[in-house]
C-alpha atoms as a PDB file:
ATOM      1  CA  UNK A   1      42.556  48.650  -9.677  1.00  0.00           C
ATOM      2  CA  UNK A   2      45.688  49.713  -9.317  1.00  0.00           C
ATOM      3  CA  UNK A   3      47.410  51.137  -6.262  1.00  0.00           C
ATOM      4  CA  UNK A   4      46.247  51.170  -2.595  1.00  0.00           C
ATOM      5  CA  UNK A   5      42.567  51.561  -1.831  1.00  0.00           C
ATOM      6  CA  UNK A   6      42.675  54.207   1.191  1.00  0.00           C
ATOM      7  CA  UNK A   7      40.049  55.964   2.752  1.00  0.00           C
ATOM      8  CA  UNK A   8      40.547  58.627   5.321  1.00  0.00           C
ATOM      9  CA  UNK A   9      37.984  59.093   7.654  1.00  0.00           C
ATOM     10  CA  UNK A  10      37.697  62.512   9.950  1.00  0.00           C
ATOM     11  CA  UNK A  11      36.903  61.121  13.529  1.00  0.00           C
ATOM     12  CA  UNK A  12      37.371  64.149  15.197  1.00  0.00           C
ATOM     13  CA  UNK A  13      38.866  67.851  15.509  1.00  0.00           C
ATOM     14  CA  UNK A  14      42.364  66.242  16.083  1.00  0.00           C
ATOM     15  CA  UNK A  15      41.649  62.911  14.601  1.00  0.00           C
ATOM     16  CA  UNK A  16      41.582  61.055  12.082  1.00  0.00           C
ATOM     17  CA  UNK A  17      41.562  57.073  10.666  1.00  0.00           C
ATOM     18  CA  UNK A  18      43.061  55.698   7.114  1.00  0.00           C
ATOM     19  CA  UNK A  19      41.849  52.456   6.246  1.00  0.00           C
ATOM     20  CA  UNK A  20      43.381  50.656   3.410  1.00  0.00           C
ATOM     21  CA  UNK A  21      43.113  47.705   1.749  1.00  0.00           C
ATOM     22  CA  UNK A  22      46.266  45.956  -0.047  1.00  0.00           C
ATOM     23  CA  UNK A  23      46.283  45.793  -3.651  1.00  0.00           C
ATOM     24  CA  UNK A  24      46.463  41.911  -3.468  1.00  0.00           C
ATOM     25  CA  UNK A  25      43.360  42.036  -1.266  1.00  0.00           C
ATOM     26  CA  UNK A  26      41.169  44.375  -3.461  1.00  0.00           C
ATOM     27  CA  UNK A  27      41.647  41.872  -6.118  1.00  0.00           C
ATOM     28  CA  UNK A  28      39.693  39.514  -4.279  1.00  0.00           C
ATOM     29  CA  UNK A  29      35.950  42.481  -4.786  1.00  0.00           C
ATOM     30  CA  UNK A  30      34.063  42.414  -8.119  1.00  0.00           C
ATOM     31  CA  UNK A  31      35.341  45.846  -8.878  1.00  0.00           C
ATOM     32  CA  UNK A  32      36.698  49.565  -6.951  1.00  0.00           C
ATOM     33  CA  UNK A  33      33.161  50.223  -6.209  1.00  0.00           C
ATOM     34  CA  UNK A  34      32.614  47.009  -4.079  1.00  0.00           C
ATOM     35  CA  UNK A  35      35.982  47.752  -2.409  1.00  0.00           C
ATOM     36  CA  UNK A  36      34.979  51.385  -1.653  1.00  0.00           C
ATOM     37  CA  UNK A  37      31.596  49.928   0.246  1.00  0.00           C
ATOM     38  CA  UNK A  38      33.742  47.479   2.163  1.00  0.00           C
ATOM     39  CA  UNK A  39      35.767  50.562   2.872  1.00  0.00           C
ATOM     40  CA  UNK A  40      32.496  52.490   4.059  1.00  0.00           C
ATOM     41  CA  UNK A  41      31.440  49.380   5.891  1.00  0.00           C
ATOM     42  CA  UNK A  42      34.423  49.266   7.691  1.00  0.00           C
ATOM     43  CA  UNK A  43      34.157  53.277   8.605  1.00  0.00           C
ATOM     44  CA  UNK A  44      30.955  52.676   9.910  1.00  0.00           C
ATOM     45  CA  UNK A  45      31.782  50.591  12.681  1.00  0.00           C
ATOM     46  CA  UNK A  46      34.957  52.774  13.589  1.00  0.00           C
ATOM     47  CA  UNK A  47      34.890  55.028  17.172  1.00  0.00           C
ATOM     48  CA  UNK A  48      37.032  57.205  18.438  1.00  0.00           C
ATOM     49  CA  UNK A  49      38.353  56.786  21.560  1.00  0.00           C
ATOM     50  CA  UNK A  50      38.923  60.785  22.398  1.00  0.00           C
END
C-alpha cells in the first residue's frame, strides 16, 4: 500500500472527520482491505459534537 490510508467521513452539514492511518502503521493489516475496515470501524464509533 502505498501512500496514506484516509477516509473522510461527512458528520454533518458543516462537518466533517479524516481519519488516517500512517503508512508505517498500515503495514502492520494483512492487506488495504483490512485497513479500510479498521478505517470503517473507527468511523463507526465517531460523534459529532454539533
Amino acid at each position: 500500500m502505498k501512500g496514506t490510508p484516509t477516509l473522510f467521513l461527512r458528520m454533518g452539514e458543516k462537518q466533517w472527520a479524516e481519519i488516517m492511518f500512517s503508512p508505517t502503521y498500515a503495514k502492520e493489516f494483512s492487506g488495504p482491505e483490512a485497513v479500510t475496515a479498521e478505517l470503517k470501524k473507527i468511523a463507526e464509533g465517531l460523534t459529532s459534537t454539533v
